[in-house]
Protein backbone atom coordinates (compact mmCIF):
# COMPACT_ATOMS: atom_id res chain seq x y z
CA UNK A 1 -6.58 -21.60 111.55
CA UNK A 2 -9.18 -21.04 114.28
CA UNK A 3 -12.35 -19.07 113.59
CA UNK A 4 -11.16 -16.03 115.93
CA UNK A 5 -8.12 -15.89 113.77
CA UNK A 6 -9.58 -15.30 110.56
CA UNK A 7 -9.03 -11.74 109.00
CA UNK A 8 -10.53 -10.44 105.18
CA UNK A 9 -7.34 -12.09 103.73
CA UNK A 10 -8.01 -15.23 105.11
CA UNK A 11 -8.71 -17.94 102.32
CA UNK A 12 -10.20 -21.70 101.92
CA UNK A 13 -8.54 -24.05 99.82
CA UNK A 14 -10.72 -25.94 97.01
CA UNK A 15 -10.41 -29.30 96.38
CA UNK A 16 -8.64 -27.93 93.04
CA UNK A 17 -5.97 -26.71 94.91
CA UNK A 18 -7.06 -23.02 94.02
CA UNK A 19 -7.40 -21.02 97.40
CA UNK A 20 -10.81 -19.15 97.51
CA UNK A 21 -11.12 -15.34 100.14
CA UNK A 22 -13.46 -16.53 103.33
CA UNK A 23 -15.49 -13.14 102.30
CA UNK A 24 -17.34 -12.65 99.06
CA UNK A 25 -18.88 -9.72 97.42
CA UNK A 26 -22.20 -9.97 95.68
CA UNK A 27 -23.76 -8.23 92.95
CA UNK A 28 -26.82 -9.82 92.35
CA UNK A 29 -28.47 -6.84 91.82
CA UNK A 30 -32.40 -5.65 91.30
CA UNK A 31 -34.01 -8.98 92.54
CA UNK A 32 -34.87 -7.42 95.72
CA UNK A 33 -35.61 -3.77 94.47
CA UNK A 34 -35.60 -2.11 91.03
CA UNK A 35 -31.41 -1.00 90.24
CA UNK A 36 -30.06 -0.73 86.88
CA UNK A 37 -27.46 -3.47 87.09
CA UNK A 38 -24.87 -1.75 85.09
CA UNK A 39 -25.16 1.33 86.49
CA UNK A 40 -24.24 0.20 90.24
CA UNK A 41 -21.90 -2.60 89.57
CA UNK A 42 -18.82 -0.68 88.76
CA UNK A 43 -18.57 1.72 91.85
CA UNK A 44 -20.12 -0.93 94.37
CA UNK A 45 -17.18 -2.93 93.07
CA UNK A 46 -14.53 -0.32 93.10
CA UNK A 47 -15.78 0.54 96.77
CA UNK A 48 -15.62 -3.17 97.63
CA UNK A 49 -11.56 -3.37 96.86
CA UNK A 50 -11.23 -0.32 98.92
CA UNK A 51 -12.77 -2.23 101.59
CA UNK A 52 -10.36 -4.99 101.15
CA UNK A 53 -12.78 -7.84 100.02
CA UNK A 54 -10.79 -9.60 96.92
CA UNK A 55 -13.73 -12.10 95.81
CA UNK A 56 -16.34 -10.84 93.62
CA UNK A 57 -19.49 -13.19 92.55
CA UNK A 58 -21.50 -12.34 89.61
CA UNK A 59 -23.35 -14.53 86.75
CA UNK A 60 -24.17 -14.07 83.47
CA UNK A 61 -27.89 -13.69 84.54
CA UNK A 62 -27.14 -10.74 86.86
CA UNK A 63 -26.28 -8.56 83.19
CA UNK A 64 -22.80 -7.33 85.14
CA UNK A 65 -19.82 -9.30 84.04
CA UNK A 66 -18.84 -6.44 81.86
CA UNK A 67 -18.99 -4.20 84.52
CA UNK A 68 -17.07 -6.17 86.89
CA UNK A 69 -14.60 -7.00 84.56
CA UNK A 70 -13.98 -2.97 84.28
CA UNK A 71 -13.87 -2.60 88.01
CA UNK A 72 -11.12 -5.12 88.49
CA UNK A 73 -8.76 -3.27 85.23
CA UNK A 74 -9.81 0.12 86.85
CA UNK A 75 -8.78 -1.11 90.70
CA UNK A 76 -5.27 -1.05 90.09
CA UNK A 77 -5.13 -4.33 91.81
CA UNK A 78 -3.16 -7.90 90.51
CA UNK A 79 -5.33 -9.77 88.54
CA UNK A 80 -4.10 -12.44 90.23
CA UNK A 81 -4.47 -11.40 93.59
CA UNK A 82 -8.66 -11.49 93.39
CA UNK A 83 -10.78 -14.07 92.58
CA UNK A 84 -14.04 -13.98 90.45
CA UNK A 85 -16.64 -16.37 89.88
CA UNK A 86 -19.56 -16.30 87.64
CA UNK A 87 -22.64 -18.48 86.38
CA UNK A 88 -24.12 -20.18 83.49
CA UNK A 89 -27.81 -20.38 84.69
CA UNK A 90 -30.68 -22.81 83.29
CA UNK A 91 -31.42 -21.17 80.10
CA UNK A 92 -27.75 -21.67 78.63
CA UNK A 93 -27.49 -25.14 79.78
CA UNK A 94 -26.60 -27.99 76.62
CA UNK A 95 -22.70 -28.76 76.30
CA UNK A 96 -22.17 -26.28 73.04
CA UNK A 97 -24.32 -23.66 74.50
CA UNK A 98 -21.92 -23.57 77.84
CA UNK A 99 -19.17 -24.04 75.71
CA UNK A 100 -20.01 -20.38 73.97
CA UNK A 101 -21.13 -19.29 77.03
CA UNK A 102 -17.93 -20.01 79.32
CA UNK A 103 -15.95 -17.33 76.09
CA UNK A 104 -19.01 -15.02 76.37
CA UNK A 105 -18.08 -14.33 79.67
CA UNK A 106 -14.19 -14.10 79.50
CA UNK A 107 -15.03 -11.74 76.58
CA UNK A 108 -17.53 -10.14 79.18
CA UNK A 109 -15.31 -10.11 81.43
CA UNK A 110 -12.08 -9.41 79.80
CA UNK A 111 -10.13 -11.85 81.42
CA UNK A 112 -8.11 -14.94 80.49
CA UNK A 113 -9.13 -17.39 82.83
CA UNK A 114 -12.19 -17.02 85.55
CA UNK A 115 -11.68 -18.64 88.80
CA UNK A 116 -15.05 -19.99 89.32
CA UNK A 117 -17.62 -21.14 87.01
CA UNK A 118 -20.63 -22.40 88.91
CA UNK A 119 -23.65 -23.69 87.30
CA UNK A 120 -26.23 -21.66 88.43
CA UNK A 121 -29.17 -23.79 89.10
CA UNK A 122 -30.41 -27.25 88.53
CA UNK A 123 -33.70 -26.55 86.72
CA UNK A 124 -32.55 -27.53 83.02
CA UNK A 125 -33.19 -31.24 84.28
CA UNK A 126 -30.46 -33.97 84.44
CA UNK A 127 -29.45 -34.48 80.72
CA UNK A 128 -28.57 -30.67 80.18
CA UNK A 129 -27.17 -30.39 83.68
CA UNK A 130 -24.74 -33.11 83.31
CA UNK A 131 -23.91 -31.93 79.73
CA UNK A 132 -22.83 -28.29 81.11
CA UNK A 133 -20.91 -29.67 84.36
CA UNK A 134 -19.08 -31.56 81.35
CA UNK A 135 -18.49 -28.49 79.50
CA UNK A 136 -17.51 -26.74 82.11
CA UNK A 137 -14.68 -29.48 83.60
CA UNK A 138 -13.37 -29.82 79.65
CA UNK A 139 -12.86 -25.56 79.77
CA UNK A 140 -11.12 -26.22 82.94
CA UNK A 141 -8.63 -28.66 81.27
CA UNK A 142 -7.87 -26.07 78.50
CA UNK A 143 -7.31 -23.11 81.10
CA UNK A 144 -10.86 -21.22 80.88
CA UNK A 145 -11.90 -22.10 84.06
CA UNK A 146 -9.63 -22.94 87.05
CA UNK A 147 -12.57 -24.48 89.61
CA UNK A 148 -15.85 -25.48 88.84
CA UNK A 149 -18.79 -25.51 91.22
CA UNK A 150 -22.42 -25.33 91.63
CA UNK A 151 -25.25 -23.24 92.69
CA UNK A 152 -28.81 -24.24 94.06
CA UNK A 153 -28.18 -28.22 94.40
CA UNK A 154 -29.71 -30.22 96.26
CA UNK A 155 -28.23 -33.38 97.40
CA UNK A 156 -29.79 -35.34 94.79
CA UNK A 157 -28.36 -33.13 92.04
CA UNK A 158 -24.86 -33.30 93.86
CA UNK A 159 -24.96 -37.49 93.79
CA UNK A 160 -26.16 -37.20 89.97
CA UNK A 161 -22.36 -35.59 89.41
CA UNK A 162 -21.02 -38.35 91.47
CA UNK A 163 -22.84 -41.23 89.79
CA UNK A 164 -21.51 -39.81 86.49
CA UNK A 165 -18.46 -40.15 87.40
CA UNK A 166 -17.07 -36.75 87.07
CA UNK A 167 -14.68 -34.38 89.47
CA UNK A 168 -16.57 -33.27 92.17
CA UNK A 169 -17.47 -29.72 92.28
CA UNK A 170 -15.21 -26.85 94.33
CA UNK A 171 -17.98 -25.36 95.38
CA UNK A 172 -22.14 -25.17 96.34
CA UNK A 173 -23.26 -21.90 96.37
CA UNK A 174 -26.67 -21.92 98.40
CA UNK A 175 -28.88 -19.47 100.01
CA UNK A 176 -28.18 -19.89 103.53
CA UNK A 177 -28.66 -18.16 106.93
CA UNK A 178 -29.97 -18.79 110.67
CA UNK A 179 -33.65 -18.75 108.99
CA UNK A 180 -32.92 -21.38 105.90
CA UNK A 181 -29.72 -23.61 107.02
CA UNK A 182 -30.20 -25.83 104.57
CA UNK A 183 -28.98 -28.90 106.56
CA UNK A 184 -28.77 -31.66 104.40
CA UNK A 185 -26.88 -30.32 101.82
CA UNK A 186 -24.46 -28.52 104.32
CA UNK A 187 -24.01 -32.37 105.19
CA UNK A 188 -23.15 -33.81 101.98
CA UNK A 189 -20.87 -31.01 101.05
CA UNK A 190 -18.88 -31.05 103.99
CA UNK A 191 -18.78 -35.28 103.59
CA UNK A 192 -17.39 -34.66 100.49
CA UNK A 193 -14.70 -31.47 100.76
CA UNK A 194 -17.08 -29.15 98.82
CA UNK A 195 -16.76 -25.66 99.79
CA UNK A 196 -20.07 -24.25 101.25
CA UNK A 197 -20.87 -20.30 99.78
CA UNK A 198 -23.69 -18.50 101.30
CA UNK A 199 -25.78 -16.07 99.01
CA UNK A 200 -28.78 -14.03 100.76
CA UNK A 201 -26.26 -14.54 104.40
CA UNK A 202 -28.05 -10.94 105.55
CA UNK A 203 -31.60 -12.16 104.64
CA UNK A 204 -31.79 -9.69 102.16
CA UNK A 205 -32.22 -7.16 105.10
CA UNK A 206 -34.71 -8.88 107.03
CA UNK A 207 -32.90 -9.14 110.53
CA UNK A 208 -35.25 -7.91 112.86
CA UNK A 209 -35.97 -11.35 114.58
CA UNK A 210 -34.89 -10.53 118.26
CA UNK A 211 -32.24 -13.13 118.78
CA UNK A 212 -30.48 -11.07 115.94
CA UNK A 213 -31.01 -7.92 117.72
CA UNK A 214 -30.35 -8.84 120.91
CA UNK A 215 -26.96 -10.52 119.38
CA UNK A 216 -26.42 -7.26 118.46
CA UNK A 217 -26.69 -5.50 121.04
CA UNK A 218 -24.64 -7.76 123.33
CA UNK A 219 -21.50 -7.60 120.57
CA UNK A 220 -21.82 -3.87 119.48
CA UNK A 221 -21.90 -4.87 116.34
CA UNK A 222 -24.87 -4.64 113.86
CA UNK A 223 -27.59 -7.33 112.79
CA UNK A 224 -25.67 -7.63 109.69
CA UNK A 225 -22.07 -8.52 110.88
CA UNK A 226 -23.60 -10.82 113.51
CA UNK A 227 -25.18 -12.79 110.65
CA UNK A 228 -21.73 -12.96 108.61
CA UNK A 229 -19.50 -13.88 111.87
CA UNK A 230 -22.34 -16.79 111.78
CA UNK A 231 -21.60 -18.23 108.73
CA UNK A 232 -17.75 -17.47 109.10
CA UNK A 233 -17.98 -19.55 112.11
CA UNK A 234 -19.56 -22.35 110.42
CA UNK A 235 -16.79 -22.16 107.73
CA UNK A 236 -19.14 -21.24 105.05
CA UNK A 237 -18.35 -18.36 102.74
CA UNK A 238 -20.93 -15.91 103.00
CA UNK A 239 -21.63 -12.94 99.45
CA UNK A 240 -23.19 -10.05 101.14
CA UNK A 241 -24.47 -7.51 98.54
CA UNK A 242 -24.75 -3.70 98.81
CA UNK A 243 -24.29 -0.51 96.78
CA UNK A 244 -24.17 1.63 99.81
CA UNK A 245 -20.27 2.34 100.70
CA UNK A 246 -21.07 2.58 104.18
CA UNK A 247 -22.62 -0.65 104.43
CA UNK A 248 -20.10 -2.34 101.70
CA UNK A 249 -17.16 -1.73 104.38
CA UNK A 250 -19.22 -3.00 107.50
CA UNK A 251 -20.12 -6.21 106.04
CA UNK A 252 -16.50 -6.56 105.54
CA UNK A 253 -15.76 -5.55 109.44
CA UNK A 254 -16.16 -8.85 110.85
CA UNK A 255 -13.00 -9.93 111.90
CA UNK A 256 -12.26 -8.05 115.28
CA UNK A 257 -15.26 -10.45 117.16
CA UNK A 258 -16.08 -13.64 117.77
CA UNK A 259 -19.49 -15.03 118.55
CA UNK A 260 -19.55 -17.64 121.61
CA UNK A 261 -20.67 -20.98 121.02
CA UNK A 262 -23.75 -20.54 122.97
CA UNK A 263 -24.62 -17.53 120.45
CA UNK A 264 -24.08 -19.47 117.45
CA UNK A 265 -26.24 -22.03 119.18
CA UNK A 266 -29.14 -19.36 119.81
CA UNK A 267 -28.55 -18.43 116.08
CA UNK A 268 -28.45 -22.29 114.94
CA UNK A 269 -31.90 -22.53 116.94
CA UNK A 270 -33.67 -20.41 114.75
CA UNK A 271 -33.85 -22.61 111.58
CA UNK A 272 -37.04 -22.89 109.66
CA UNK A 273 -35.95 -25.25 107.08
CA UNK A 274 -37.56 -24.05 103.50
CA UNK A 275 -40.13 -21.78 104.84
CA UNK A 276 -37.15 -19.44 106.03
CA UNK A 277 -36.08 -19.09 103.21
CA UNK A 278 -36.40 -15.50 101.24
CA UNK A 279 -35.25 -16.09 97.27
CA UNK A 280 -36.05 -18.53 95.01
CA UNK A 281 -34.02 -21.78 96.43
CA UNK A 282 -34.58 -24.01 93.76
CA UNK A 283 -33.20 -26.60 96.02
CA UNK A 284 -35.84 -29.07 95.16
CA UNK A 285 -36.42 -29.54 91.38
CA UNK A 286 -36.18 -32.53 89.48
């Protein structure tokens, strides 16, 4: 399928087989300004199916799992016809802790099986890491879990699977935009069939460099569906967050344009590495 072709239905397929909507939902909400989690989740959510995105992304850090779980009973939508992923972050790592954590989110949730389980980040260190990933794969096996993926790894984190000799993960869930591109790990994941997600993929609402707003301009479109037909275009799969309606069904308006190659080229230019980037990007730790 070429990039011009893609529409909000459009999916990836995993190296699980499981397909995977180009277009995520986030609701990592209140690490970039005070919300009450619960409170928002539910009607962003709602107002996200309404929009047409199918793929919602939440973890068991971001307190909403519940609330996402009553979204998707209260869309009137097939359960099988959207696809959720959550997280088991750092502080829940050890194989019987993600063991009771993988049911403490499909009783969060209120589902039978969750599409995506991603560990979260890499800062438990490698014995506790490797013990969850394990975890995780055996819950897949018994039906909990149908892919299993990462968040926040760097490439040395991603060989430490490999060199274990386990499955490879579905997916790498990184923050990544023009500013932070992360390119080395983009690298490695593509190498290896590992789908590339993109959290923070509107720079938490920092777009006023002037490539981005002359990009803008030229397209009619705004700074924030310039940034998302970006990463489309580079076949990652970008979570834009909101809890404004409005805004929910723009970011998901990004389908009827396509950026030339010379304007993802002005967009590729601005890279900063790690100083661009805007959360925490744990990318790094041992």
């Amino acid at each position: 399928m070429s990039r011009a072709a893609l529409q909000i239905t459009s999916t990836v397929r995993l190296n699980t087989g499981y397909h995977m909507p180009i277009l995520g939902f986030g609701v990592a909400y209140g690490f970039d300004k005070p919300v009450d989690t619960r409170v928002v989740t539910k009607p962003s959510v709602l107002e996200a199916f309404k929009a047409g995105y199918r793929h919602i992304d939440t973890a068991r850090f971001y307190d909403n799992e519940a609330q996402v779980g009553e979204a998707v009973r209260e869309s009137g939508l097939k359960r099988e016809d959207m696809f959720v992923t959550t997280k088991i972050h750092s502080g829940l790592h050890g194989y019987k802790r993600a063991q009771a954590t993988v049911q403490d989110s499909l009783t969060a949730l209120g589902f039978d099986y969750i599409d995506l389980y991603l560990i979260h980040d890499a800062n438990s260190g490698q014995k506790l890491r490797l013990e969850t990933y394990k975890a995780l794969l055996e819950a897949k096996t018994q039906g909990y879990i149908r892919s299993v993926g990462v968040s926040n790894y760097g490439v040395k984190h991603l060989e430490e699977i490999e060199n274990a000799g386990y499955e490879r993960p579905a997916v790498n869930q990184i923050e990544l935009h023009p500013l932070c591109q992360q390119r080395p790990i983009v690298k490695y994941c593509k190498e290896k069939g590992i789908i590339v997600q993109a959290y923070c993929p509107i720079i938490r609402g920092r777009m006023d460099h002037p490539v981005i707003i002359e990009l803008s301009q030229k397209y009619n479109k705004d700074p924030a569906q310039i940034l998302l037909r970006w990463s489309l275009q580079h076949g990652f799969v970008p979570l834009p967050k909101s809890s404004q309606p409005a805004r929910i069904h723009s970011n998901a308006q990004v389908f009827d344009f396509e950026l030339t190659e010379a304007d993802v080229g002005l967009l590729d230019s601005l890279d900063k590495g790690k100083a661009g980037a805007i959360s925490w990007n744990p990318v790094d730790v041992a």
